[in-house]
N, C-alpha and C. Protein backbone atom coordinates (compact mmCIF):
# COMPACT_ATOMS: atom_id res chain seq x y z
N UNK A 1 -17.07 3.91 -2.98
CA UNK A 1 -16.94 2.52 -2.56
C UNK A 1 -15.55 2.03 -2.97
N UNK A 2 -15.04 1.27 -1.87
CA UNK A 2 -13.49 0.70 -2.45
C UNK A 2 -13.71 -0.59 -2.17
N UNK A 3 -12.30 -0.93 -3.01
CA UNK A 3 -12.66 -2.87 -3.49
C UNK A 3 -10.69 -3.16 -3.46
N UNK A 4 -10.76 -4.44 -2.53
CA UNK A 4 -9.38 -4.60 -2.55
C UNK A 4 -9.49 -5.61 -3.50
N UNK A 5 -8.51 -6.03 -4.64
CA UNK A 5 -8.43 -6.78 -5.44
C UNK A 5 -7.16 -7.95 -4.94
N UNK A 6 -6.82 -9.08 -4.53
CA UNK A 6 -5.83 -9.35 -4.89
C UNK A 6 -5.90 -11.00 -5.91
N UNK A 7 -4.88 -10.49 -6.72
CA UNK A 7 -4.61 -10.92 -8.23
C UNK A 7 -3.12 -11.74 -8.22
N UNK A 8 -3.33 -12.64 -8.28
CA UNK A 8 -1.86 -13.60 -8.79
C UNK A 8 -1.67 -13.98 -10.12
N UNK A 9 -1.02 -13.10 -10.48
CA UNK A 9 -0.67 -13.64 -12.35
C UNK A 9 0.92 -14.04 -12.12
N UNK A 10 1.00 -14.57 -13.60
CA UNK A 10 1.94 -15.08 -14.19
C UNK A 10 3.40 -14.09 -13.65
N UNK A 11 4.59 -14.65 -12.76
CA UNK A 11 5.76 -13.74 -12.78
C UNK A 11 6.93 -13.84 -14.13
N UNK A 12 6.42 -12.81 -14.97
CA UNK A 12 7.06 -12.59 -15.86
C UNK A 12 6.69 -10.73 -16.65
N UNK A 13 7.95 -10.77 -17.58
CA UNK A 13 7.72 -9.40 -17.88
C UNK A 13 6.56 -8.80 -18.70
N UNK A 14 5.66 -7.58 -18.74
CA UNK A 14 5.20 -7.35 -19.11
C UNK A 14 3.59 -7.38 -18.89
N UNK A 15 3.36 -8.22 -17.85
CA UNK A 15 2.11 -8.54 -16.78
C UNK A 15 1.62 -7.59 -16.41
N UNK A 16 2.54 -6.73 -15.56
CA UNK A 16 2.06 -5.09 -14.87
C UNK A 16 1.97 -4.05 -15.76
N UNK A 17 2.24 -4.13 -16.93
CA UNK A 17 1.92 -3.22 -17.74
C UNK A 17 0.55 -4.00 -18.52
N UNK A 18 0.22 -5.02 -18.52
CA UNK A 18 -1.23 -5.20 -19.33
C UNK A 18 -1.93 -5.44 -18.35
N UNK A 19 -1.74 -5.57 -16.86
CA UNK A 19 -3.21 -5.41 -16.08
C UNK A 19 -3.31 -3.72 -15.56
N UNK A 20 -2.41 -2.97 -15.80
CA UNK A 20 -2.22 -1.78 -15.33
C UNK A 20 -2.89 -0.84 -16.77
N UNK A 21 -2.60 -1.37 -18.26
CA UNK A 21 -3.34 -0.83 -18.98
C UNK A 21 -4.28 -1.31 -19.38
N UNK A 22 -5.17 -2.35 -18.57
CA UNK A 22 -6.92 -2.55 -18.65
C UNK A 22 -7.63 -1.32 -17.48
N UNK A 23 -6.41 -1.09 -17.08
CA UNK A 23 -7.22 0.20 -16.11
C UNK A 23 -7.24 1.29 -16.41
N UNK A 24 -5.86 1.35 -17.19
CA UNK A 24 -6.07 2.87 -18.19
C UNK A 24 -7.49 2.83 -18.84
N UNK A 25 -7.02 1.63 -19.78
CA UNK A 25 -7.97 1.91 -21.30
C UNK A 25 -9.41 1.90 -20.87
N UNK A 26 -9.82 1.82 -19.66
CA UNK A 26 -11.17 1.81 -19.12
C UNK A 26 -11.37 3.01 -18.30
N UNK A 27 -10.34 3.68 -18.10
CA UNK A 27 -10.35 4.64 -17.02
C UNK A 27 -10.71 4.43 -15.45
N UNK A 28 -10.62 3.21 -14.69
CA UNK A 28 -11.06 3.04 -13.72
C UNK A 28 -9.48 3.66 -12.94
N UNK A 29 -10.01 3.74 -11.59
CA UNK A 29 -9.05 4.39 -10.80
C UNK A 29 -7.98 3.20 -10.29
N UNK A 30 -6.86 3.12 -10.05
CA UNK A 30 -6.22 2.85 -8.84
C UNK A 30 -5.72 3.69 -7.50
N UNK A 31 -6.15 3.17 -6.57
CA UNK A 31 -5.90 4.17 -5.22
C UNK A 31 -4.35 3.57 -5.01
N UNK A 32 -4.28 1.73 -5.08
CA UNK A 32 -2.94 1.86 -4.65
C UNK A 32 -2.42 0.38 -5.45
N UNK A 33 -1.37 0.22 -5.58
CA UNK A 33 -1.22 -0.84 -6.43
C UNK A 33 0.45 -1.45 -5.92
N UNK A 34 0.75 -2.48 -5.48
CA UNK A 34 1.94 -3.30 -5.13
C UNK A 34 1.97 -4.91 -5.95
N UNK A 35 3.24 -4.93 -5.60
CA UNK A 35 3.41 -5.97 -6.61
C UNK A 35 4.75 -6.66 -6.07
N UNK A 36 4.75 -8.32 -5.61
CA UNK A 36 5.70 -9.16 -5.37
C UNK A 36 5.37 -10.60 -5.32
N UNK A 37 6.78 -11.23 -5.31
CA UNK A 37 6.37 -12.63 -5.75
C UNK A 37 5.97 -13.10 -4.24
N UNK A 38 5.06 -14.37 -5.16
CA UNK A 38 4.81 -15.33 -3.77
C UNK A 38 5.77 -16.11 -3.27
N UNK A 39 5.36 -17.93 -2.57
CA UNK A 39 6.04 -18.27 -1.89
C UNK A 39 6.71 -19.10 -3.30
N UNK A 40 5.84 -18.86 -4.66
CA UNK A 40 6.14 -19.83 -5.98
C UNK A 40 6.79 -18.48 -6.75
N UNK A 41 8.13 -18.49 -7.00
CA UNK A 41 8.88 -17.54 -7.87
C UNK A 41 8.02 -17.45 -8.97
N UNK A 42 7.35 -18.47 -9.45
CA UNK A 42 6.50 -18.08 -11.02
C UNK A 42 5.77 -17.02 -11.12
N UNK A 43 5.21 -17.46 -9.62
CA UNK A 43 3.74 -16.25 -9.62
C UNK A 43 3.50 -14.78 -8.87
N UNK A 44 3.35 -14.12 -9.37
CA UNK A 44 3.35 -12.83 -8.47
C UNK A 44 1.95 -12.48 -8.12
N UNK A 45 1.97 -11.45 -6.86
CA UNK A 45 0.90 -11.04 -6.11
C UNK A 45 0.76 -9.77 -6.13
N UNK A 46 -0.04 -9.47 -7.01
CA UNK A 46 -0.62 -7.62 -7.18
C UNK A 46 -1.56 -7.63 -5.97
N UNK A 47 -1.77 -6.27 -5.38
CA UNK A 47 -2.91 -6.44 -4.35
C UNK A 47 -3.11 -4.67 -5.08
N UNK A 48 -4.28 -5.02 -5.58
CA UNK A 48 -4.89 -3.57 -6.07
C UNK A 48 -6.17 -2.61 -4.97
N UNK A 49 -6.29 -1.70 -4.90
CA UNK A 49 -7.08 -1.13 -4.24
C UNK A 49 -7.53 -0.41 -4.91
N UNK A 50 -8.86 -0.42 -5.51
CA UNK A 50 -9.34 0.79 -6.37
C UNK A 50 -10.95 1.08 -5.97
N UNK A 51 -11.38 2.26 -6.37
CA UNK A 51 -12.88 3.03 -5.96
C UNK A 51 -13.81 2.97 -7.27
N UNK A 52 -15.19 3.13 -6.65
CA UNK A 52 -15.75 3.51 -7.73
C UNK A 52 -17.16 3.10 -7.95
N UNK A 53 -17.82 2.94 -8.30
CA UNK A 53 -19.45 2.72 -8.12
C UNK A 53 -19.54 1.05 -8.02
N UNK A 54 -20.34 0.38 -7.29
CA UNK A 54 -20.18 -1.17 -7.41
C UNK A 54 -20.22 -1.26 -8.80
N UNK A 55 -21.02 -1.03 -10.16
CA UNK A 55 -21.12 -1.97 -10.88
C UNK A 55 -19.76 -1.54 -11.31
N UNK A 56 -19.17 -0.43 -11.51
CA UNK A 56 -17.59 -0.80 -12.02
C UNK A 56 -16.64 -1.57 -11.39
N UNK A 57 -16.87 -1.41 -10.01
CA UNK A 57 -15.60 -2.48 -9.52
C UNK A 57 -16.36 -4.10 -9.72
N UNK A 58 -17.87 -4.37 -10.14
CA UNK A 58 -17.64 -5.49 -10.78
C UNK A 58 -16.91 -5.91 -11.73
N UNK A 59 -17.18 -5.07 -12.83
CA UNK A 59 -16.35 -4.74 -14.36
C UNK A 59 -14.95 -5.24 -14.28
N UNK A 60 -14.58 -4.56 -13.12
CA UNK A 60 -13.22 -4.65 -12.88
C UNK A 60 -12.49 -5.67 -12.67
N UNK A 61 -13.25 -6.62 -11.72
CA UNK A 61 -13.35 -8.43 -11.45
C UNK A 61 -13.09 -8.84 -12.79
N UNK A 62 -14.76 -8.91 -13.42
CA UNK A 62 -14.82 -9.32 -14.52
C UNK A 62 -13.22 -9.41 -15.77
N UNK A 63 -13.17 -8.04 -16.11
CA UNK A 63 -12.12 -7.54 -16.95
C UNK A 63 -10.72 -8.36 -16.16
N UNK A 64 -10.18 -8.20 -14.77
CA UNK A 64 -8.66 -9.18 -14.38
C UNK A 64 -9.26 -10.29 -15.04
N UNK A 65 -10.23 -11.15 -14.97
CA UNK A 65 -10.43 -12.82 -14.79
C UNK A 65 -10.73 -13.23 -16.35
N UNK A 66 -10.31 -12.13 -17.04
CA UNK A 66 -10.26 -12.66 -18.83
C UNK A 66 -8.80 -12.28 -19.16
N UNK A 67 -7.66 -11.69 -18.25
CA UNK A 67 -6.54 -11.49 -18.55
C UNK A 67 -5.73 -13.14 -18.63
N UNK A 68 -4.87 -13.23 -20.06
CA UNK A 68 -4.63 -15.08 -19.71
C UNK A 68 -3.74 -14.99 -18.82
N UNK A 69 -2.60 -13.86 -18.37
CA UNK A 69 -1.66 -13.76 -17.12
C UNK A 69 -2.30 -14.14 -16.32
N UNK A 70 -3.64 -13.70 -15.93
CA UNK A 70 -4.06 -13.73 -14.62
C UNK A 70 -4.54 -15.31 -13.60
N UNK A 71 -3.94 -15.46 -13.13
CA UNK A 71 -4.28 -17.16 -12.20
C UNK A 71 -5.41 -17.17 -11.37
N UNK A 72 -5.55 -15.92 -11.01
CA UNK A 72 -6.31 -16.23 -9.93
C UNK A 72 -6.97 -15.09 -9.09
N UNK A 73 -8.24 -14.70 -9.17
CA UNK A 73 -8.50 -13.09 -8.56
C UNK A 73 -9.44 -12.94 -7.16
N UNK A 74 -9.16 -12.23 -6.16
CA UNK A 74 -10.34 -12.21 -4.78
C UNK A 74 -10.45 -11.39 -4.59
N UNK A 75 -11.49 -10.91 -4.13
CA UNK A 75 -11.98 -9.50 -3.93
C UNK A 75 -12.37 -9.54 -2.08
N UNK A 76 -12.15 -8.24 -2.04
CA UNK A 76 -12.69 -8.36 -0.47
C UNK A 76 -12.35 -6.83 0.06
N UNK A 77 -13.65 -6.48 0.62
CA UNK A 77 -13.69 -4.85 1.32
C UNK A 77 -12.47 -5.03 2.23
N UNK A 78 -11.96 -3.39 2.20
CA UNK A 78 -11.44 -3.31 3.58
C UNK A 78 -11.76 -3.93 4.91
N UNK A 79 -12.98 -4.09 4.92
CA UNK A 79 -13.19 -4.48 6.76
C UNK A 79 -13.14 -5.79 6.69
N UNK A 80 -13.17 -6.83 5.64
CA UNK A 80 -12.62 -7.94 5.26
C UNK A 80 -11.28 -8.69 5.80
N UNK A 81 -10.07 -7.04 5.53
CA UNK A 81 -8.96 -7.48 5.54
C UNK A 81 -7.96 -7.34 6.43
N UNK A 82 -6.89 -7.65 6.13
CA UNK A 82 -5.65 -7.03 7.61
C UNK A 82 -5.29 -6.34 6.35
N UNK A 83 -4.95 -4.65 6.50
CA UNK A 83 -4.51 -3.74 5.52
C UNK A 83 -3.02 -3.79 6.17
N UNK A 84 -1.65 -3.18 5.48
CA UNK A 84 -0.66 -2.71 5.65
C UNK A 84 0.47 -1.40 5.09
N UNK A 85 1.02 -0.87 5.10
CA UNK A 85 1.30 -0.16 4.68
C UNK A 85 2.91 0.31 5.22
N UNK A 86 3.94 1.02 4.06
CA UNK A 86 5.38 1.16 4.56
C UNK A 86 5.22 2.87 4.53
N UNK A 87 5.76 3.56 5.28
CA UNK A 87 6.18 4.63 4.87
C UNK A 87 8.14 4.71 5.13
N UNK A 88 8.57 5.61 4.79
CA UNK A 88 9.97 5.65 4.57
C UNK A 88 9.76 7.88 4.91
N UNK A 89 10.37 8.21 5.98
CA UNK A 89 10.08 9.78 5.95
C UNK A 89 10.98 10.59 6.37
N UNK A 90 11.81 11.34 5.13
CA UNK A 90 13.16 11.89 5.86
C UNK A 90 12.85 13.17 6.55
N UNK A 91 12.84 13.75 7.76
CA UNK A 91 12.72 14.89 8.03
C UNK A 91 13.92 15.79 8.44
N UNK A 92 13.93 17.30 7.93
CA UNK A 92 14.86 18.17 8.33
C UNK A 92 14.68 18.51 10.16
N UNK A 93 15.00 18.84 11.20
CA UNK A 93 14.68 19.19 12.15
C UNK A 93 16.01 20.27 12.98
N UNK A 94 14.88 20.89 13.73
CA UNK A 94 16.17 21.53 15.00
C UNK A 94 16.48 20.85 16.31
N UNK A 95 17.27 21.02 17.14
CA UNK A 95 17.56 20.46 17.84
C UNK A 95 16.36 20.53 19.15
N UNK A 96 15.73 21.71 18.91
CA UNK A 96 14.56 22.18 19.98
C UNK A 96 13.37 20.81 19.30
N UNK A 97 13.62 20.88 17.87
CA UNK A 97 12.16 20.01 17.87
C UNK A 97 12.11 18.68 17.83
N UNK A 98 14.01 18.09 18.15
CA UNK A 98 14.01 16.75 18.36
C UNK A 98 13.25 15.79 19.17
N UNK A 99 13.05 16.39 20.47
CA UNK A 99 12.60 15.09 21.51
C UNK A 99 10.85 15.59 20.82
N UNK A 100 9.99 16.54 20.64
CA UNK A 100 8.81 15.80 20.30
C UNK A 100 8.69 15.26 18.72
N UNK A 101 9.51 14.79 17.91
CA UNK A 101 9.58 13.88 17.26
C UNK A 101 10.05 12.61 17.69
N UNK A 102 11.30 12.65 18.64
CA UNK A 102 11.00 11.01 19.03
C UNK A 102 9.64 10.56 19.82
N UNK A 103 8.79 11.92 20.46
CA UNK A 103 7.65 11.25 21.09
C UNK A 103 6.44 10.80 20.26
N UNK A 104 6.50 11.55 19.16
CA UNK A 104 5.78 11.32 18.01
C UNK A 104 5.81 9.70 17.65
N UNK A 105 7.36 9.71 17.22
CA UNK A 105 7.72 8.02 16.96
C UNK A 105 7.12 7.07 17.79
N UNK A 106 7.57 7.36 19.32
CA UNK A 106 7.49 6.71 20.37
C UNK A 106 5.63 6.08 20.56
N UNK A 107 4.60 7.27 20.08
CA UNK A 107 3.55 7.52 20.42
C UNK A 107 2.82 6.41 19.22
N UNK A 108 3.38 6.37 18.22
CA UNK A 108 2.86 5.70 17.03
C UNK A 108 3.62 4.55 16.76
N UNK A 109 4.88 4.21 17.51
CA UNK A 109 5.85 2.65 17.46
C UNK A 109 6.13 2.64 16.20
N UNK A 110 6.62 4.40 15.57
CA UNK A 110 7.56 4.27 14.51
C UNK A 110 8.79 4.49 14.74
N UNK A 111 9.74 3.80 13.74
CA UNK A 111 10.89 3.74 14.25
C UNK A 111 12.34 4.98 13.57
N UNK A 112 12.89 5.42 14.38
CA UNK A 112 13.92 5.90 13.76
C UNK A 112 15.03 5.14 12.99
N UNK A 113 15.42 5.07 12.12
CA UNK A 113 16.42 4.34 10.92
C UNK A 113 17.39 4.47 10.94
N UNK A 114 17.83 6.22 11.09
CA UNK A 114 18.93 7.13 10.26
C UNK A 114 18.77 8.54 10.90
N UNK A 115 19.96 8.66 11.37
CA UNK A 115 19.51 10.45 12.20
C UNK A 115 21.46 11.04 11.85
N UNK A 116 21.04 12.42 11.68
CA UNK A 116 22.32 13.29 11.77
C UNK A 116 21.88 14.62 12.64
N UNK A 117 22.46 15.20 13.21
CA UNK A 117 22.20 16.33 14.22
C UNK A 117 21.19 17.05 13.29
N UNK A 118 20.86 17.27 11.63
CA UNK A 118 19.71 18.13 11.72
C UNK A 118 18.56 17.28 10.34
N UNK A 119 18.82 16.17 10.32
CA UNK A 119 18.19 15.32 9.49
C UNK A 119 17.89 13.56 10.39
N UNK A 120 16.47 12.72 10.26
CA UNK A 120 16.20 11.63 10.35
C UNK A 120 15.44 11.10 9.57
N UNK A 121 15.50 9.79 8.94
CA UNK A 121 14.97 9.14 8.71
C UNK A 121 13.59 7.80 9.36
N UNK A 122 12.40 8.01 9.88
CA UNK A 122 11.64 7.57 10.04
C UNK A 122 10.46 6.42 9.55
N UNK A 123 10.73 5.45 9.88
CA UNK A 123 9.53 4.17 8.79
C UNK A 123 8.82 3.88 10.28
N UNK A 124 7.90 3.48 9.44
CA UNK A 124 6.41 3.26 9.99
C UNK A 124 5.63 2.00 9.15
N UNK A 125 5.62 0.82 9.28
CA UNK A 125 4.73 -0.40 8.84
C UNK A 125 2.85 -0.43 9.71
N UNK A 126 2.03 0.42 8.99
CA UNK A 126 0.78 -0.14 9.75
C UNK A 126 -0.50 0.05 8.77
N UNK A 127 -1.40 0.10 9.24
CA UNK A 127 -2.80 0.63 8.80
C UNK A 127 -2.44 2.11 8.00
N UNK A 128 -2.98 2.22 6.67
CA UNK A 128 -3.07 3.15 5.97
C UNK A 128 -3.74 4.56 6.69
N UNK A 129 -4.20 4.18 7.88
CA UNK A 129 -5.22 5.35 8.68
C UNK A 129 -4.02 5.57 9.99
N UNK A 130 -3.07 4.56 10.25
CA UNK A 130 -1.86 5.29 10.95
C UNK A 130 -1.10 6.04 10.23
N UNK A 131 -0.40 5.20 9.33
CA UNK A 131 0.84 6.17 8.09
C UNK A 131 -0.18 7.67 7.97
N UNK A 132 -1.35 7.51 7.63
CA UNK A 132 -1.92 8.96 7.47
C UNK A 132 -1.66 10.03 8.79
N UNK A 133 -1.79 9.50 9.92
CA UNK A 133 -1.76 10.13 11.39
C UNK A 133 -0.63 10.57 11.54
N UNK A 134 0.52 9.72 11.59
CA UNK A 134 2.13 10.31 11.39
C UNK A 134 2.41 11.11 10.38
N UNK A 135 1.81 11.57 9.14
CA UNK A 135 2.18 12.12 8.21
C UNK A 135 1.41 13.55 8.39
N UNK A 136 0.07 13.47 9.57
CA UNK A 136 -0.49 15.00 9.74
C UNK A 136 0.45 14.91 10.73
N UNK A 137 1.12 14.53 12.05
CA UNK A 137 1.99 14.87 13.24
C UNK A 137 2.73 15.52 12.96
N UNK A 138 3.56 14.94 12.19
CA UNK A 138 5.06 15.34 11.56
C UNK A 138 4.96 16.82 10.47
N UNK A 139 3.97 17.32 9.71
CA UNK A 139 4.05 17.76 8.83
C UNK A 139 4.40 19.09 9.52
N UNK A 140 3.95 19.71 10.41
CA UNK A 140 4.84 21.22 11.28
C UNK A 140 6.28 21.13 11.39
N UNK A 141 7.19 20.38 10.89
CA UNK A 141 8.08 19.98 10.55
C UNK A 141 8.41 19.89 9.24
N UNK A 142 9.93 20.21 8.87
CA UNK A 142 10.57 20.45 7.44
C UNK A 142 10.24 18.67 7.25
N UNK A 143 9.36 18.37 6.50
CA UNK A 143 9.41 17.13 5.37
C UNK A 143 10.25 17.36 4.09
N UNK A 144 11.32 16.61 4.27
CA UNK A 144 12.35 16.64 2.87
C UNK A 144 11.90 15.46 1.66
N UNK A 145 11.66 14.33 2.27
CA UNK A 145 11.34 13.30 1.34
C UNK A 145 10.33 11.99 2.16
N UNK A 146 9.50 11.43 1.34
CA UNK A 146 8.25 10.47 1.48
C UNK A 146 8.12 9.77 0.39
N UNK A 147 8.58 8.15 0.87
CA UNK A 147 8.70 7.28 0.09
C UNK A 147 7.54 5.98 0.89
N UNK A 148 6.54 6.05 -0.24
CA UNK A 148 5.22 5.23 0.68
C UNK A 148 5.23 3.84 -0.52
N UNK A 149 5.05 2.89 0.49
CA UNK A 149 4.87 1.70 -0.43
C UNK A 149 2.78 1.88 -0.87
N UNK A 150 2.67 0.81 -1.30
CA UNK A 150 1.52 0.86 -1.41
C UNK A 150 0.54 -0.55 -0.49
N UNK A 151 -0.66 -0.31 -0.74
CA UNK A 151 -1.23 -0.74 0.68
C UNK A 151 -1.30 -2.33 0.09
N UNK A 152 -0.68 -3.12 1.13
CA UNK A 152 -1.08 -4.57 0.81
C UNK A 152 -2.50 -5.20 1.94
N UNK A 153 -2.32 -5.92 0.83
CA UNK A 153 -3.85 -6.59 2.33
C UNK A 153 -3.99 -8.21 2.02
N UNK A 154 -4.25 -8.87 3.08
CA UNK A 154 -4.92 -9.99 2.82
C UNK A 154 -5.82 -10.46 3.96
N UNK A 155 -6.28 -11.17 3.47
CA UNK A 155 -8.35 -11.48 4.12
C UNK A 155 -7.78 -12.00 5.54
N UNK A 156 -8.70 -11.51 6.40
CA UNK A 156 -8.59 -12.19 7.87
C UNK A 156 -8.83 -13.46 7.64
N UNK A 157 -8.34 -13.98 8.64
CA UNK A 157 -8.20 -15.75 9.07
C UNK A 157 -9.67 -15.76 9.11
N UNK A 158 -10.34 -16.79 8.75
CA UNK A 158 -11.68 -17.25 8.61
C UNK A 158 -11.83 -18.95 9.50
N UNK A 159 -12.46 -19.07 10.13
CA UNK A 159 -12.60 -20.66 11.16
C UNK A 159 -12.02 -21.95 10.15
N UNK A 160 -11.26 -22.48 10.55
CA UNK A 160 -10.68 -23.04 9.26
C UNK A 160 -9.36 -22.99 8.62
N UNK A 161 -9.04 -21.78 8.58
CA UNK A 161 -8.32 -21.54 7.33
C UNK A 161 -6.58 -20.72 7.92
């Protein structure tokens, strides 16, 4: 079972290391973890994604919402949310295997960045279940370097809101 967390604490130093070691010292997992300020420089926005039997990812609630950093915590499943995700993907290539990598790109509306006759650079902003799809396409291909942000999310628009 996975549980998206997102958490607005205090923007200052030392925050991400004491909500990051209530997860150690408990051993609960993180699948993915990002971190930036909001539209208020004070406050920053962790959006955690972690697994694990419901009553631990209660625990887990519980345990952010006694942190005094912490302002403010929501929980909400994936199918809850709009998920996102960056990838950054340098690939080696030949000149034979250029055009079905731009169709690759083309096929998934990722974009080329950075190209030299036997190296490109490729990013991709989507669903954690696309970045995964481009990353099986591409892999029959020399992968040199993969720089993945981590998955942000926030709750679909609700009537109202």
């Amino acid at each position: 079972m996975k549980r998206i967390y997102s958490v607005w604490v205090e923007n200052r130093s030392g925050v991400l290391c004491k909500v990051a070691g209530l997860f150690s010292r408990r051993s609960y997992n993180i699948d993915s973890l990002t971190v930036g300020e909001t539209h208020d420089k004070t406050i920053s926005s962790m959006t955690i994604l972690s697994s694990g039997t419901s009553h631990t990812l209660e625990q887990i609630e519980k345990q952010l919402n006694k942190k005094l950093d912490v302002i403010k915590v929501r929980t909400f499943s994936e199918e809850q949310a709009i998920l996102r995700e960056v990838i950054l993907l340098k690939i080696k290539y030949t000149s034979d295997q250029r055009r079905e990598i731009m169709e690759i790109c083309e096929f998934l509306k990722a974009e080329i960045v950075d190209a030299t006759t036997t190296h490109m650079i490729i990013t991709l902003c989507d669903t954690p279940d696309r970045i995964e799809k481009l990353l099986s396409m591409v892999r029959k291909f020399n992968i040199v370097e993969i720089s993945r942000t981590g998955t942000l999310a926030m709750p679909k628009c609700g009537d109202g809101e």
